[in-house]
N, C-alpha and C. Protein backbone atom coordinates (compact mmCIF):
# COMPACT_ATOMS: atom_id res chain seq x y z
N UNK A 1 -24.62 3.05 -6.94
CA UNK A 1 -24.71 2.08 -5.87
C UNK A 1 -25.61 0.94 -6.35
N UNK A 2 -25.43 -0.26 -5.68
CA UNK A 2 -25.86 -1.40 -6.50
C UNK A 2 -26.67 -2.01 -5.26
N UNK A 3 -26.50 -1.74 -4.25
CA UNK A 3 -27.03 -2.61 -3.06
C UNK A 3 -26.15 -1.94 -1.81
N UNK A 4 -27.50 -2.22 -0.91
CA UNK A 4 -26.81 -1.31 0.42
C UNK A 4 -28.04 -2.35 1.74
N UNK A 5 -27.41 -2.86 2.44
CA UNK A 5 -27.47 -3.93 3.58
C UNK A 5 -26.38 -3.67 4.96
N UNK A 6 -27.43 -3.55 5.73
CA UNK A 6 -26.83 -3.91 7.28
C UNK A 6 -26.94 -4.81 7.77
N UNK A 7 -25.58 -4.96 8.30
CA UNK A 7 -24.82 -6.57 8.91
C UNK A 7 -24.69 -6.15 10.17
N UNK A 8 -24.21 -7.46 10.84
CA UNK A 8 -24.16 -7.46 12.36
C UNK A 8 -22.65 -7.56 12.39
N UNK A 9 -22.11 -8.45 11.53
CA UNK A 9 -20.43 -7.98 11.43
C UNK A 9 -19.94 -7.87 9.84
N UNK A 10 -18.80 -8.02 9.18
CA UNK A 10 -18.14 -8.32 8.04
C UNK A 10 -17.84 -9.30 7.65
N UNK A 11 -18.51 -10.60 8.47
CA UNK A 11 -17.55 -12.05 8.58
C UNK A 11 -17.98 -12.22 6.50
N UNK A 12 -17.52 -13.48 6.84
CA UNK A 12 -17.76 -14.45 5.43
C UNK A 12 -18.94 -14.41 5.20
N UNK A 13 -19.57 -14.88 6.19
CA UNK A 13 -21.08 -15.10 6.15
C UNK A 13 -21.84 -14.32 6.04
N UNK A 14 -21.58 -13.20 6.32
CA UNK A 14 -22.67 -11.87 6.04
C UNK A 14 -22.19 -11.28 4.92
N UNK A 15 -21.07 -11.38 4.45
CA UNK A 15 -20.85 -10.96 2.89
C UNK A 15 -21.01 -11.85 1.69
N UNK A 16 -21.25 -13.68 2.11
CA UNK A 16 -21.47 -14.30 1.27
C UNK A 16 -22.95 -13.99 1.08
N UNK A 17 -24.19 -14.25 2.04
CA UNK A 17 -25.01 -13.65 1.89
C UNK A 17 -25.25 -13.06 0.83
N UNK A 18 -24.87 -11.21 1.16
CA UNK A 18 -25.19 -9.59 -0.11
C UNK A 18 -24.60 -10.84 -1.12
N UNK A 19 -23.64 -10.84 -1.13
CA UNK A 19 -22.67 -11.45 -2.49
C UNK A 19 -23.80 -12.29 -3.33
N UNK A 20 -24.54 -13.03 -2.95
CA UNK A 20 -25.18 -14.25 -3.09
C UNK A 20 -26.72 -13.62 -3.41
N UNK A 21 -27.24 -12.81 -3.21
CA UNK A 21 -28.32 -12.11 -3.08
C UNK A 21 -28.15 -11.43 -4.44
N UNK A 22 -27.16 -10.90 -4.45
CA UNK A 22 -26.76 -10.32 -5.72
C UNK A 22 -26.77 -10.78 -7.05
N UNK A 23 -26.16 -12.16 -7.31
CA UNK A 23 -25.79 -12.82 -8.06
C UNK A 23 -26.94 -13.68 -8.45
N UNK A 24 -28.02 -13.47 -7.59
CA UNK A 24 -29.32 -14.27 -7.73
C UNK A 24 -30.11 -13.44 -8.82
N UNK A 25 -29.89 -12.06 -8.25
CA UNK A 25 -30.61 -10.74 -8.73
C UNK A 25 -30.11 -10.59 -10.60
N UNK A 26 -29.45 -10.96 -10.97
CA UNK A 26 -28.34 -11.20 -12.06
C UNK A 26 -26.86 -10.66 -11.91
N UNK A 27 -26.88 -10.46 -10.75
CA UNK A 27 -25.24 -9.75 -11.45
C UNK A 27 -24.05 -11.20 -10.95
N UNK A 28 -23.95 -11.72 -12.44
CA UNK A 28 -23.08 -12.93 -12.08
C UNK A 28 -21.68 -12.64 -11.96
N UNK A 29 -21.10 -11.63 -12.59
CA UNK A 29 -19.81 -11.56 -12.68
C UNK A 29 -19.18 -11.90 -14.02
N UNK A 30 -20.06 -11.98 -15.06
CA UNK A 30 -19.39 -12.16 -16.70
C UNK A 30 -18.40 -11.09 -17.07
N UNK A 31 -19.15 -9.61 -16.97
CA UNK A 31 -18.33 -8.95 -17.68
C UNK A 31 -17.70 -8.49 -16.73
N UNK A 32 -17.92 -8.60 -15.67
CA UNK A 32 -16.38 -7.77 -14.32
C UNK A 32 -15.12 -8.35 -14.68
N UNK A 33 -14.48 -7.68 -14.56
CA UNK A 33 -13.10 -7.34 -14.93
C UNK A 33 -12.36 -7.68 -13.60
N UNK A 34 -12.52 -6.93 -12.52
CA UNK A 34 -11.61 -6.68 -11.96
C UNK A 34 -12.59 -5.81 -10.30
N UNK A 35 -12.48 -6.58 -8.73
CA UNK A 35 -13.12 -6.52 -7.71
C UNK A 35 -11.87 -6.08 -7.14
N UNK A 36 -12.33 -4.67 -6.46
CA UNK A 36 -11.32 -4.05 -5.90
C UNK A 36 -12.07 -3.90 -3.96
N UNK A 37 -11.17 -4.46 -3.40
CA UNK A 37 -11.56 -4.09 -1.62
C UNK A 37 -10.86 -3.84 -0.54
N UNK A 38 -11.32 -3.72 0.11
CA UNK A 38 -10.47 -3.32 1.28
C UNK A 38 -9.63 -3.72 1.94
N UNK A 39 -9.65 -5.21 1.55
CA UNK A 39 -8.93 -6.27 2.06
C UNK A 39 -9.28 -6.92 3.22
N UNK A 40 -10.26 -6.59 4.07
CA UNK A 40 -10.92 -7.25 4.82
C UNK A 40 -11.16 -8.98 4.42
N UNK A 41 -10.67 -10.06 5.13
CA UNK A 41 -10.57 -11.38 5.47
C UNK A 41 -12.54 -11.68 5.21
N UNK A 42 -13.18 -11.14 5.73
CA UNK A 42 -14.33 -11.86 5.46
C UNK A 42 -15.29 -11.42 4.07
N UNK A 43 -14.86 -10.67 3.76
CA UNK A 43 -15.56 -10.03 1.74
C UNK A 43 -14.33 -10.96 1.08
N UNK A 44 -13.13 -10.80 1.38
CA UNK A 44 -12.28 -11.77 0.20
C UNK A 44 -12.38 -12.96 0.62
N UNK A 45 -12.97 -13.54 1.64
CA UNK A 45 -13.26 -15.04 1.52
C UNK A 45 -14.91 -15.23 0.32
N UNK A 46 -15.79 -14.37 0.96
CA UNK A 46 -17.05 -14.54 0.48
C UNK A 46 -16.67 -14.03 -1.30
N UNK A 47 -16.38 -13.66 -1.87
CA UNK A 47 -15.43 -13.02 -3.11
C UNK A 47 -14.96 -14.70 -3.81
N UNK A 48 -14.16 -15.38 -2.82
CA UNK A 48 -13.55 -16.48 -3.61
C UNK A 48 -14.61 -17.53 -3.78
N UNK A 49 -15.52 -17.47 -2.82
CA UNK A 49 -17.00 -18.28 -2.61
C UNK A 49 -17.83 -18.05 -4.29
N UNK A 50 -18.09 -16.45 -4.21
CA UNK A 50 -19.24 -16.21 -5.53
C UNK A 50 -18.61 -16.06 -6.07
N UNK A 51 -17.53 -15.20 -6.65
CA UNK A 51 -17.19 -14.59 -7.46
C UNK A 51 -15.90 -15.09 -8.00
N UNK A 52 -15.42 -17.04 -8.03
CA UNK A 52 -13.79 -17.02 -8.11
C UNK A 52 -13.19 -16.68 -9.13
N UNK A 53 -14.05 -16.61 -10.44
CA UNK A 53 -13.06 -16.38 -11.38
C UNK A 53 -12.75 -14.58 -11.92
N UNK A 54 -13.03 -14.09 -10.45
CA UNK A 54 -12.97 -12.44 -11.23
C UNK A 54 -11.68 -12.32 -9.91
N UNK A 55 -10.68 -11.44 -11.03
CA UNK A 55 -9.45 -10.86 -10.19
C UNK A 55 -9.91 -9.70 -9.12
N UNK A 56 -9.23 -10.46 -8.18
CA UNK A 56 -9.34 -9.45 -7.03
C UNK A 56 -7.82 -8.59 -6.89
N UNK A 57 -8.25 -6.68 -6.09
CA UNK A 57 -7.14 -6.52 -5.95
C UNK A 57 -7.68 -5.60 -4.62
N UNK A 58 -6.15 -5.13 -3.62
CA UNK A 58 -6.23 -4.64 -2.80
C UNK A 58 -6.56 -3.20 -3.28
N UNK A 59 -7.73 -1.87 -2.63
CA UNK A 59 -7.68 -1.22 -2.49
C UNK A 59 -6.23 -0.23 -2.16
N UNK A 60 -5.48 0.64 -3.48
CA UNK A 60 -4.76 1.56 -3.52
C UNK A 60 -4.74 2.55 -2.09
N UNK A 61 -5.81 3.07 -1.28
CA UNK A 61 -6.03 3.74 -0.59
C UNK A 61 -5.80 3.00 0.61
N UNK A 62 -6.29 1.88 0.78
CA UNK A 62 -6.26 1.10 2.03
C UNK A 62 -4.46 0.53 2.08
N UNK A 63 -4.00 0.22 0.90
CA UNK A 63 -2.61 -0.20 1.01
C UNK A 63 -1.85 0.75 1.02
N UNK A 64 -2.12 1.71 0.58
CA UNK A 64 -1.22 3.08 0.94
C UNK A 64 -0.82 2.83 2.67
N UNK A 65 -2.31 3.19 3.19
CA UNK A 65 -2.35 3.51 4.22
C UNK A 65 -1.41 2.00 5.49
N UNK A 66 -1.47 0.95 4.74
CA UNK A 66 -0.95 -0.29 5.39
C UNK A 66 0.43 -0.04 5.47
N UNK A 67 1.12 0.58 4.32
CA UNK A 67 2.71 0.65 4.12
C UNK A 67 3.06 1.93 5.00
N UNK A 68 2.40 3.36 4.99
CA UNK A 68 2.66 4.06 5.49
C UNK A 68 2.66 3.88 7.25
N UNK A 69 1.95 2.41 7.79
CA UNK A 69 1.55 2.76 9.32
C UNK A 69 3.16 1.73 9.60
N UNK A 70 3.80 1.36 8.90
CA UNK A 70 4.92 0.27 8.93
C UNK A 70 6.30 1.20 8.96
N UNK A 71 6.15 2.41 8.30
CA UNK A 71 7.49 3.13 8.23
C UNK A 71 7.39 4.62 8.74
N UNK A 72 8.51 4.86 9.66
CA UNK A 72 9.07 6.07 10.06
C UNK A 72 8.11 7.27 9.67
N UNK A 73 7.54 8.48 10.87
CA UNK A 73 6.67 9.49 10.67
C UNK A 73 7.83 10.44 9.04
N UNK A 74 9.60 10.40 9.95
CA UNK A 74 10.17 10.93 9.08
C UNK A 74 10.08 10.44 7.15
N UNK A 75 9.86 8.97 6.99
CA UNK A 75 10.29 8.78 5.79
C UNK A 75 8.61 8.58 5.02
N UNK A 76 7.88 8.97 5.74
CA UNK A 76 6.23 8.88 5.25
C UNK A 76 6.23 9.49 4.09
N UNK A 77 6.28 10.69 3.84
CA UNK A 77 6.17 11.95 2.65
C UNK A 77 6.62 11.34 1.82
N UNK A 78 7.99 11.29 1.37
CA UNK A 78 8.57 10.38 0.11
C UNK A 78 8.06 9.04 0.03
N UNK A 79 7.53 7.90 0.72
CA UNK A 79 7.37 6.70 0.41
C UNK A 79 6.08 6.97 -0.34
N UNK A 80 5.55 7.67 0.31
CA UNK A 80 3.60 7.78 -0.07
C UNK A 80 3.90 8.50 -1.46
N UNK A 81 5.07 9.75 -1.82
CA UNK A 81 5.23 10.07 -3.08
C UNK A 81 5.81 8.90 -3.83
N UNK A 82 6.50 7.79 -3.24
CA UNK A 82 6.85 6.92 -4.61
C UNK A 82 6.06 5.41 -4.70
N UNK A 83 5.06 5.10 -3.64
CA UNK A 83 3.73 4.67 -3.72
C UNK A 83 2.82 5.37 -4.61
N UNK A 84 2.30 6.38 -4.77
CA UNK A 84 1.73 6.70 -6.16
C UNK A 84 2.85 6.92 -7.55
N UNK A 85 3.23 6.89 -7.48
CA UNK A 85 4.01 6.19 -8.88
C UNK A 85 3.88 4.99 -9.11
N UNK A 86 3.91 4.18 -8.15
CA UNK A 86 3.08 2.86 -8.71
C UNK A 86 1.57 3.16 -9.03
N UNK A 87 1.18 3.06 -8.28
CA UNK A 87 -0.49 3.41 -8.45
C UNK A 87 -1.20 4.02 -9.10
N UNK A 88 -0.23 5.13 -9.84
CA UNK A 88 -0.84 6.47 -11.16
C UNK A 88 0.11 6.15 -12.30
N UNK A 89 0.88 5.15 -12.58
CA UNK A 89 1.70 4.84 -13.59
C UNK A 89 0.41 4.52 -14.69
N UNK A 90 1.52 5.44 -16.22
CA UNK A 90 0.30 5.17 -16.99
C UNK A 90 0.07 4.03 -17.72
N UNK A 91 1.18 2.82 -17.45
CA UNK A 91 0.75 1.54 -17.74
C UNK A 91 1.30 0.42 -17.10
N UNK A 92 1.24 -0.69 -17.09
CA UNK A 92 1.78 -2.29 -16.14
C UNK A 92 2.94 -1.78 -16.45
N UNK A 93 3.57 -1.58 -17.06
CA UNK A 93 5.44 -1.33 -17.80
C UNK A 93 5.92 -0.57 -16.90
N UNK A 94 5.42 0.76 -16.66
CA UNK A 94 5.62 1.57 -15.48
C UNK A 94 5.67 1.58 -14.42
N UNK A 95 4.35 1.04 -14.21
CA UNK A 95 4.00 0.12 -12.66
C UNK A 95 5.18 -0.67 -12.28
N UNK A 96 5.70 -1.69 -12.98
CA UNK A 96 6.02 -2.40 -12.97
C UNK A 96 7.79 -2.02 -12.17
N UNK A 97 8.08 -1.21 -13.37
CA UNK A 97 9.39 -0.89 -12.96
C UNK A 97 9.20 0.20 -11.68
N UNK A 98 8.06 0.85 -11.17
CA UNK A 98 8.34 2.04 -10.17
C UNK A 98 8.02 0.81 -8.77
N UNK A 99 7.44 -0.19 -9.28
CA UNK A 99 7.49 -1.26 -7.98
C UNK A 99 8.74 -1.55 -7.63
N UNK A 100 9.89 -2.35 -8.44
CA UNK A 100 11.16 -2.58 -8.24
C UNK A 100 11.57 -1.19 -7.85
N UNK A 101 12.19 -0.32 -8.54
CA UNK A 101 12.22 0.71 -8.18
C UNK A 101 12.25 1.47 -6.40
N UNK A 102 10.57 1.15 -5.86
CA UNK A 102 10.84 1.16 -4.57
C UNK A 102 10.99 0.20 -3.70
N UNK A 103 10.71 -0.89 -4.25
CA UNK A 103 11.66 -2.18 -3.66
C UNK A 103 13.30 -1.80 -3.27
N UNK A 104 13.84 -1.77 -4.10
CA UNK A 104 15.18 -1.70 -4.01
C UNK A 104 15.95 -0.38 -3.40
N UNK A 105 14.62 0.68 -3.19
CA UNK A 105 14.74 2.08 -2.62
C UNK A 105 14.55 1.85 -0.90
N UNK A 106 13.59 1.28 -0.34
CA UNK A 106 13.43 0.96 0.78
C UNK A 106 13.97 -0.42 1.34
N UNK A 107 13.90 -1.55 0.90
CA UNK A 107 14.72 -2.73 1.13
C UNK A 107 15.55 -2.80 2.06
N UNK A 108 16.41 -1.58 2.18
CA UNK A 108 17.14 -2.12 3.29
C UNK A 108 17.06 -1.36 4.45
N UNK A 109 16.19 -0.08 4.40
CA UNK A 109 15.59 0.66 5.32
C UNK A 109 14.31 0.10 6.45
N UNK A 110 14.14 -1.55 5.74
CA UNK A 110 12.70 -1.89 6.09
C UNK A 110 12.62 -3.45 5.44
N UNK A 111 13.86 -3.84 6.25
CA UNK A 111 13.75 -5.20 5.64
C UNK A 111 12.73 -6.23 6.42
N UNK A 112 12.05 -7.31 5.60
CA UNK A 112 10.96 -8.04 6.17
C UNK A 112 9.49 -7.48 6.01
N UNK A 113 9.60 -6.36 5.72
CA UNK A 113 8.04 -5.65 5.19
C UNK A 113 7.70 -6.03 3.64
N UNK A 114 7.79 -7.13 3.09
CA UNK A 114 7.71 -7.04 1.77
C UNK A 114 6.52 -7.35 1.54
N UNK A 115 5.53 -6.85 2.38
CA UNK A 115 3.76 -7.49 1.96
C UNK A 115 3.27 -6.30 3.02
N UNK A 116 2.16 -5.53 2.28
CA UNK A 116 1.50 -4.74 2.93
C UNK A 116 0.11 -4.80 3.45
């Protein structure tokens, strides 16, 4: 753990703040790679504020859970099994193709959901 702060909400402003507090402290963001969150609107605004040139991505767990609240109790089990095939693929190549893959598997079961 790197830092631990209580807020009054999640906005921008209370995460630009930590964010900012942080980055004072040294942690600029040179060698980060790669900021993974929850997707919450007010950390990925404060994120594009300090941190713009580090790739952000949605939390695996939290987007699971976004795709699964969008489709059928019946077709949950298999989607969530071919959602980790993206997500545990052992490289972008894999990933890549098990994304199309369930693109073109659900597509027409669930058309207009193409963003989770």
């Amino acid at each position: 753990m790197i830092d631990f702060l209580l807020a009054s909400s999640e906005s921008q402003n209370a995460w630009e703040g930590f964010l900012r507090d942080l980055y004072k402290r040294g942690l600029e963001g040179q060698g980060c790679e790669l900021i993974t969150t929850d997707g919450g609107n007010g950390l990925r605004s404060a994120l594009e504020v300090v941190y713009p040139r580090v790739v952000r991505q949605h939390c695996w767990a939290h987007k699971t859970r976004n795709v699964l609240n969008k489709v059928s109790k019946a077709d949950q089990g298999k989607v969530k099994k071919d959602l980790n095939r993206i997500s545990h693929a052992k490289n972008r190549q894999a990933a890549t193709q098990a994304y199309w893959s369930f693109c073109q598997k659900y597509r027409k079961a669930y058309p207009g959901q193409s963003r989770a």
